[in-house]
Protein backbone atom coordinates (compact mmCIF):
# COMPACT_ATOMS: atom_id res chain seq x y z
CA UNK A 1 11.44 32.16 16.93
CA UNK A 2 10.99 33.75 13.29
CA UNK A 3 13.81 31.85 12.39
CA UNK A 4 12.60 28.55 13.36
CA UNK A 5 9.12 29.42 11.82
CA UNK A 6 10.93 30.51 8.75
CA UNK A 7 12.22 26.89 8.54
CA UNK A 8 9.46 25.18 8.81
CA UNK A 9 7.22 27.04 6.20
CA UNK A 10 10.34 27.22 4.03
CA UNK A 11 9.76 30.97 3.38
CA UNK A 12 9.46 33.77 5.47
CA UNK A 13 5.79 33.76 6.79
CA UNK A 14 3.93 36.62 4.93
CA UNK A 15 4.92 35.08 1.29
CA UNK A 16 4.30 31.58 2.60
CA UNK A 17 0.87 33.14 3.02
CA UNK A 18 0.89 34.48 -0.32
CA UNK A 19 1.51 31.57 -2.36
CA UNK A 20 -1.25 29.78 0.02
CA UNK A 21 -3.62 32.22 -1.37
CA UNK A 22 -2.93 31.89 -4.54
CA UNK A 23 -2.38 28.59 -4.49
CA UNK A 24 -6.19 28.03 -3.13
CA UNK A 25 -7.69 30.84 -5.37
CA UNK A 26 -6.18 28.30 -8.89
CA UNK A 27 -7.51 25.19 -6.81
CA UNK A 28 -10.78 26.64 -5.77
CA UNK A 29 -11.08 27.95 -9.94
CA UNK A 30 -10.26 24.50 -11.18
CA UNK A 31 -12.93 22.96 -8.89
CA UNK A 32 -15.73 25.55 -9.70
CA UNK A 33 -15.03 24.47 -13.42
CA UNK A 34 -15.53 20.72 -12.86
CA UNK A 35 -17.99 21.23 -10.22
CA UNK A 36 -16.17 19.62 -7.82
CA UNK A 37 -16.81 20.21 -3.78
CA UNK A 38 -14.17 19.03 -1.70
CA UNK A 39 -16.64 16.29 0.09
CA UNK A 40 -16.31 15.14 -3.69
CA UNK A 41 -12.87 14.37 -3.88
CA UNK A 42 -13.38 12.57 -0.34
CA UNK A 43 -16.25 10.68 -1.98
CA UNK A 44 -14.17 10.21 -4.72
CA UNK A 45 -11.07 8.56 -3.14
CA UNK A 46 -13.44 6.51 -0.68
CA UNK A 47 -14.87 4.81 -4.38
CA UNK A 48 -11.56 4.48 -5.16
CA UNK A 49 -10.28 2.50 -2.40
CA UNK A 50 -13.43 0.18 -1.85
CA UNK A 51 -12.96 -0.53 -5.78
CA UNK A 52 -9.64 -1.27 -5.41
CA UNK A 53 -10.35 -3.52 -2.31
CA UNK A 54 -13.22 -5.53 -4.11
CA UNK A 55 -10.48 -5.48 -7.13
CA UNK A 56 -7.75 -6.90 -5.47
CA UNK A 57 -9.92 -9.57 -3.89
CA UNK A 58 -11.37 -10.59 -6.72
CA UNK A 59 -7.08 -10.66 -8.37
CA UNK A 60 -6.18 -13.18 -5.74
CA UNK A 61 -9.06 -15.50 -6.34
CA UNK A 62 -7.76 -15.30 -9.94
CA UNK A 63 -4.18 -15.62 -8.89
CA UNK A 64 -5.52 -18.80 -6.76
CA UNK A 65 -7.12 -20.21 -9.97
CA UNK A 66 -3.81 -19.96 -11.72
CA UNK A 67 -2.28 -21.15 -9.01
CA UNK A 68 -4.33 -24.23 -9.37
CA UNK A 69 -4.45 -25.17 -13.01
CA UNK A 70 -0.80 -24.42 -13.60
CA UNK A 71 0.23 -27.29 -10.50
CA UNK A 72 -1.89 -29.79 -12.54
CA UNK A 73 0.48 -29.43 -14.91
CA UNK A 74 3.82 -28.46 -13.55
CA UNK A 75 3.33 -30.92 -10.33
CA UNK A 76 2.89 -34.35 -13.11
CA UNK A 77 5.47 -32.93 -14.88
CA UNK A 78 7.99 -32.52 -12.09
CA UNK A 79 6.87 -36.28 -10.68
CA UNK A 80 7.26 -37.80 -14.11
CA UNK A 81 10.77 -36.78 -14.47
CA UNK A 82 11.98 -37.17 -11.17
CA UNK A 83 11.13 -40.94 -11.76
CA UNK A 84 12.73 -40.92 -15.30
CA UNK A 85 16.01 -39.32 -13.40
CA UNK A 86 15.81 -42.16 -10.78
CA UNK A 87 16.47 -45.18 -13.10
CA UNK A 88 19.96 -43.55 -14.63
């Protein structure tokens, strides 16, 4: 049993427990200096991903305009000397 729990933690369980604690004392330090609350960095991510939503939206209705304005020219273009190749 021990051995298997030893495995999964990666460490034996009493300094897995250690480094946990000091792991969260540095984390919970860091946050009291930016005021942060961990709701926060929930909030925070959430902004992120509905910005990068609207963002990416917004990308492809750019991407479409390229789309469009660069077949006005390529798709003449392409017809024009397709013909030109047909009379040789």
């Amino acid at each position: 049993m021990s051995n298997g729990l030893t495995r999964f933690l990666g460490d034996t369980p009493g300094r897995t427990a250690l480094k946990l604690l000091v792991a969260s004392f540095v984390v919970g330090v860091i946050m009291a200096a930016f005021n942060w609350y961990p709701l926060d960095i929930l909030y925070i991510v959430r902004d992120f991903l509905v910005n990068l939503w609207e963002t990416g939206f917004a990308a492809l209705g750019r991407f479409g305009t390229y789309f469009l304005l660069g077949a006005g020219v390529v798709i003449p273009v392409f017809i024009l000397v397709r013909l030109f190749s047909l009379r040789k």
